[in-house]
C-alpha atoms as a PDB file:
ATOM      1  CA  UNK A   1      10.334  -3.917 -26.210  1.00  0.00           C
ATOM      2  CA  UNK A   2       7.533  -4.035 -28.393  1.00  0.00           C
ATOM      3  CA  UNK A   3       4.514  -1.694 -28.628  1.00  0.00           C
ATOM      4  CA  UNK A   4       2.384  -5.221 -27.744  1.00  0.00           C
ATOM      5  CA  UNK A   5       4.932  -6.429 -24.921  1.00  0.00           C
ATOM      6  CA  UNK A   6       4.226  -2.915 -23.143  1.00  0.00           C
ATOM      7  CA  UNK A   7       0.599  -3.400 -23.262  1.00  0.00           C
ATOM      8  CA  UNK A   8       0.494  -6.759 -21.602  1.00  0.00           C
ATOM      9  CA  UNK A   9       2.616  -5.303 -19.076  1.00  0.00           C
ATOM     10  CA  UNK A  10       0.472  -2.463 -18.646  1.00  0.00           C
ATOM     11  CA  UNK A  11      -2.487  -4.922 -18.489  1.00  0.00           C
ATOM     12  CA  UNK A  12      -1.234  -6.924 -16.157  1.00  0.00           C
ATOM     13  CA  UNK A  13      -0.264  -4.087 -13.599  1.00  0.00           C
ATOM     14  CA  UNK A  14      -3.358  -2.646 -14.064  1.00  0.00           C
ATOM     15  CA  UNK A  15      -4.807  -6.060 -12.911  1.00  0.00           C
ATOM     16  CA  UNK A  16      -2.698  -6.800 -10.002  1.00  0.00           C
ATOM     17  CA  UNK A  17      -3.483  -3.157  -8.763  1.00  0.00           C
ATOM     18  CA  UNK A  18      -7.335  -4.068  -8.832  1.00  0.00           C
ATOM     19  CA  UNK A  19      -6.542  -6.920  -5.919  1.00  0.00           C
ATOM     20  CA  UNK A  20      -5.014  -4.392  -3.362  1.00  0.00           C
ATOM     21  CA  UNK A  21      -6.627  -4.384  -0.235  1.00  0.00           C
ATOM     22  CA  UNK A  22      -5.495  -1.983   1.549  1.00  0.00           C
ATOM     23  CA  UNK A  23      -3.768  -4.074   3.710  1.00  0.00           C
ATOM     24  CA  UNK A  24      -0.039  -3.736   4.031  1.00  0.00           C
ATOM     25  CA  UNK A  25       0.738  -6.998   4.617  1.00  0.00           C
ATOM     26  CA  UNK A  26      -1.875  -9.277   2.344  1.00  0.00           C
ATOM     27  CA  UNK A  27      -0.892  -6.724  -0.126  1.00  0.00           C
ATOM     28  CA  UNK A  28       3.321  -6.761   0.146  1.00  0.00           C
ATOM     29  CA  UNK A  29       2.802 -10.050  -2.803  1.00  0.00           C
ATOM     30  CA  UNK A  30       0.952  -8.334  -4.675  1.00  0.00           C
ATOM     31  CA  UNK A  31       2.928  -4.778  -4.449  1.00  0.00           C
ATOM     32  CA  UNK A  32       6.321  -6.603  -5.261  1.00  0.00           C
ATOM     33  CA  UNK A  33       4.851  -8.269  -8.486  1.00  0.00           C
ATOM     34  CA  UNK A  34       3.696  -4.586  -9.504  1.00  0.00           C
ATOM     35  CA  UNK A  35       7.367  -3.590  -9.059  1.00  0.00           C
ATOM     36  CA  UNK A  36       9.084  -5.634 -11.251  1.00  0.00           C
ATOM     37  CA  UNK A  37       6.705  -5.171 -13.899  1.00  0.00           C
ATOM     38  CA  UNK A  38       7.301  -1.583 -13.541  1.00  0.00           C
ATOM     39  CA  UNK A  39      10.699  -2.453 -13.433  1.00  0.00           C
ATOM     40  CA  UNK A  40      10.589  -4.187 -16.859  1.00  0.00           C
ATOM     41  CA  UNK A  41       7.834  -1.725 -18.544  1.00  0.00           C
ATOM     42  CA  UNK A  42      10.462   1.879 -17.226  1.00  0.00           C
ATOM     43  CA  UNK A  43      13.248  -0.565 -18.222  1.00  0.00           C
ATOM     44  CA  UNK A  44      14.891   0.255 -15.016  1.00  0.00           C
ATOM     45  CA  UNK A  45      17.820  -1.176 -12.670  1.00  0.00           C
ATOM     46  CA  UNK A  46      18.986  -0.452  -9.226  1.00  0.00           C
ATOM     47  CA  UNK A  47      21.520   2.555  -9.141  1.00  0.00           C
ATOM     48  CA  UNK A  48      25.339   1.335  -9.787  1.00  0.00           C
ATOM     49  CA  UNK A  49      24.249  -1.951 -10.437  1.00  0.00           C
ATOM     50  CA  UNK A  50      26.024  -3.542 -14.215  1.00  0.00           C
ATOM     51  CA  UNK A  51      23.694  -6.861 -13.329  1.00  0.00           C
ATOM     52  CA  UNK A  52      20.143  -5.957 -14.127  1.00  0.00           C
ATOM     53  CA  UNK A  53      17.903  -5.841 -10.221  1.00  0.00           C
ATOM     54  CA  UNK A  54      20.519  -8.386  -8.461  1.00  0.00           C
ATOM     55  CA  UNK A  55      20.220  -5.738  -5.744  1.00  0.00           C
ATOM     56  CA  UNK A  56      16.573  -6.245  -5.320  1.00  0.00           C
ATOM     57  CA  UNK A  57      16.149  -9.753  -6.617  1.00  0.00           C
ATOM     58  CA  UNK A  58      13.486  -8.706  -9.303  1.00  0.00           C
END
């Protein structure tokens, strides 16, 4: 992944993390998006998985 594709991501967690709430369930959306792009910026999978995130769906 590029040095500018990790930016964007960054950007675009950092934005999603400026609309929580507070609210556990107006924010669960909004916390799941901010997962996968974790997900994609750590370059991480579920444990024992060979399929990248089929056991989370992200």
């Amino acid at each position: 992944m590029s040095e500018l594709q990790l930016k964007e991501l960054e950007a675009q967690i950092a934005e999603l993390k400026g609309k929580l709430t507070g609210d556990m369930f107006q924010d669960m959306d909004v916390r799941d998006q901010i997962h996968n792009l974790e997900m994609k910026l750590k370059g991480v999978k579920p444990m024992d998985s060979s399929i990248d995130c089929v056991g989370c769906g992200s």
